[in-house]
Protein backbone atom coordinates (compact mmCIF):
# COMPACT_ATOMS: atom_id res chain seq x y z
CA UNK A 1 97.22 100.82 144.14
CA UNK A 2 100.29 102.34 142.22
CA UNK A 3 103.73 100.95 143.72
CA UNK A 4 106.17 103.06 143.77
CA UNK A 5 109.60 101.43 142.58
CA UNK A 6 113.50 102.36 142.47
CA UNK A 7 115.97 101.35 140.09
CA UNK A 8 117.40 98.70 142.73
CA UNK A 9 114.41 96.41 143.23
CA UNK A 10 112.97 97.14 139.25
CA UNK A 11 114.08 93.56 137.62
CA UNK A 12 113.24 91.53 140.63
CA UNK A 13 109.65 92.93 140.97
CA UNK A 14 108.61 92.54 137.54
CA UNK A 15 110.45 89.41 136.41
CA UNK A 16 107.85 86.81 137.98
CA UNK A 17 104.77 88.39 137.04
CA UNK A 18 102.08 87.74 134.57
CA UNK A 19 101.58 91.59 133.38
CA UNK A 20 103.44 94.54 134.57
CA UNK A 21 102.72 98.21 133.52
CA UNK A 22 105.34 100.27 134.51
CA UNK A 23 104.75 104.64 134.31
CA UNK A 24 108.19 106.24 134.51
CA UNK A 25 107.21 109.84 135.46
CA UNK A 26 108.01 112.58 137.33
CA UNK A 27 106.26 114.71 140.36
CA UNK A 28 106.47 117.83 138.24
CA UNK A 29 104.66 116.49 135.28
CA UNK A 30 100.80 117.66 135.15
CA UNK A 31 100.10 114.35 132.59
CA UNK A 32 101.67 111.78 134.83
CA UNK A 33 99.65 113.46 137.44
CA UNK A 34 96.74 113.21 135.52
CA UNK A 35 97.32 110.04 134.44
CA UNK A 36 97.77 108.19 137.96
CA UNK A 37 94.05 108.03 139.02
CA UNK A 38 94.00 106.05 135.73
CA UNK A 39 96.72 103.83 136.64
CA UNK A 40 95.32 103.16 140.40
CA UNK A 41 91.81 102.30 138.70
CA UNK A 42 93.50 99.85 136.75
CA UNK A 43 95.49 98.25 139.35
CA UNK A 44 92.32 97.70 141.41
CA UNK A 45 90.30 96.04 138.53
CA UNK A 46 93.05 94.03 137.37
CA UNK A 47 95.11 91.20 138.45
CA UNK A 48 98.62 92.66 137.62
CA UNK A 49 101.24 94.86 139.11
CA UNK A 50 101.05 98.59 137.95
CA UNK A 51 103.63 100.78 139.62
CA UNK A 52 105.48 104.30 138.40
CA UNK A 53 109.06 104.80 138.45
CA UNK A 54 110.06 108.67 139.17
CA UNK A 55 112.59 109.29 136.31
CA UNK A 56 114.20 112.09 138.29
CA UNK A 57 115.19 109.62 141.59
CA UNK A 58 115.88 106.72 139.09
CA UNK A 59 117.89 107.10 135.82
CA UNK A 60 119.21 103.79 135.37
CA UNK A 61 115.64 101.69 134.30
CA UNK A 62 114.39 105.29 132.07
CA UNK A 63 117.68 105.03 130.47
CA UNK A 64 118.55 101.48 129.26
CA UNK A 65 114.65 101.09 127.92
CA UNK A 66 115.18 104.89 125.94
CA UNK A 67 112.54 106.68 128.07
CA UNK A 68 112.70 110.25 126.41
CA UNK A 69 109.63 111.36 127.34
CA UNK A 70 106.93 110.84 130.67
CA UNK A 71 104.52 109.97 130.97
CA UNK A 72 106.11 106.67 129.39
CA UNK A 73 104.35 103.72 129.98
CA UNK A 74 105.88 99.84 129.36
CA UNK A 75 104.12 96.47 129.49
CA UNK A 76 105.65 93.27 130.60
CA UNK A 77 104.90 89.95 130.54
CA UNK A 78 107.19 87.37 132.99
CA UNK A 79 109.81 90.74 132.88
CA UNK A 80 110.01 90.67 129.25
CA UNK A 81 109.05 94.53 127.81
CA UNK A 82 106.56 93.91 125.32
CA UNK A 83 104.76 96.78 124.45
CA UNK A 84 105.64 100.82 125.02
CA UNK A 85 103.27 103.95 124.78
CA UNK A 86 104.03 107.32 125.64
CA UNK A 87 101.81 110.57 126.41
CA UNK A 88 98.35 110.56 128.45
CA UNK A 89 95.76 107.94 127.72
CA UNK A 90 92.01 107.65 128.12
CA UNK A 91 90.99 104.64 130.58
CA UNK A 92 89.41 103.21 128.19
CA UNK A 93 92.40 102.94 125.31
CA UNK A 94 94.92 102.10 128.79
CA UNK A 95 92.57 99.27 129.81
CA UNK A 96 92.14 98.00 125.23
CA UNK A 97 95.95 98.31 125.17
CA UNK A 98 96.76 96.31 128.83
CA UNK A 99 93.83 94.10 127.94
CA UNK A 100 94.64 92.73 124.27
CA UNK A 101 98.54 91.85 125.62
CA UNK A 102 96.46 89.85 128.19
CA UNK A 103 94.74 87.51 125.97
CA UNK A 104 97.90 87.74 123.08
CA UNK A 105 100.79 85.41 122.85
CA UNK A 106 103.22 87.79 122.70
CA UNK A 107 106.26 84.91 122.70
């Protein structure tokens, strides 16, 4: 299931685990709408935390990691950002891109 997270509890939710993939978005925006059935799908078939950020609540997070456009989604590993795509993705290229920083030593 997609978490929903604020700016105030951000850092300490993603810093101790594995893989996090984070969607800043907003409720207005038909992609991020589009592309949260995705997201949930993913969170069920994969050990890691996926949660969404709404940029218009929570400026502070969107900001410091240059979020300019939503649907933006980030990929951490042990709260490092390691990876960034933005725009609407396929299940299939979201669960190749989540997947191969899985298996890759990105340290």
């Amino acid at each position: 299931m997609l978490i929903d997270f604020k700016d105030e509890d951000f850092d300490s939710k993603i810093k101790n685990e594995d893989v996090s993939v984070i969607q800043f978005s907003a409720a207005w925006c038909g992609p991020c709408k589009a592309i949260a059935p995705i997201l949930n799908d993913l969170a069920s078939e994969r050990d890691i935390l996926v949660a969404k950020v709404d940029t218009d609540a929570n400026t502070m997070h969107a900001a410091r990691l240059g979020v300019r456009g939503i649907p933006a989604l980030f990929l951490f590993r042990n709260g490092t950002m390691v990876d960034n795509k933005s725009g609407m993705m396929s299940k299939a290229a979201l669960t190749a891109w989540v997947d191969n920083h899985m298996t890759a030593d990105d340290f």
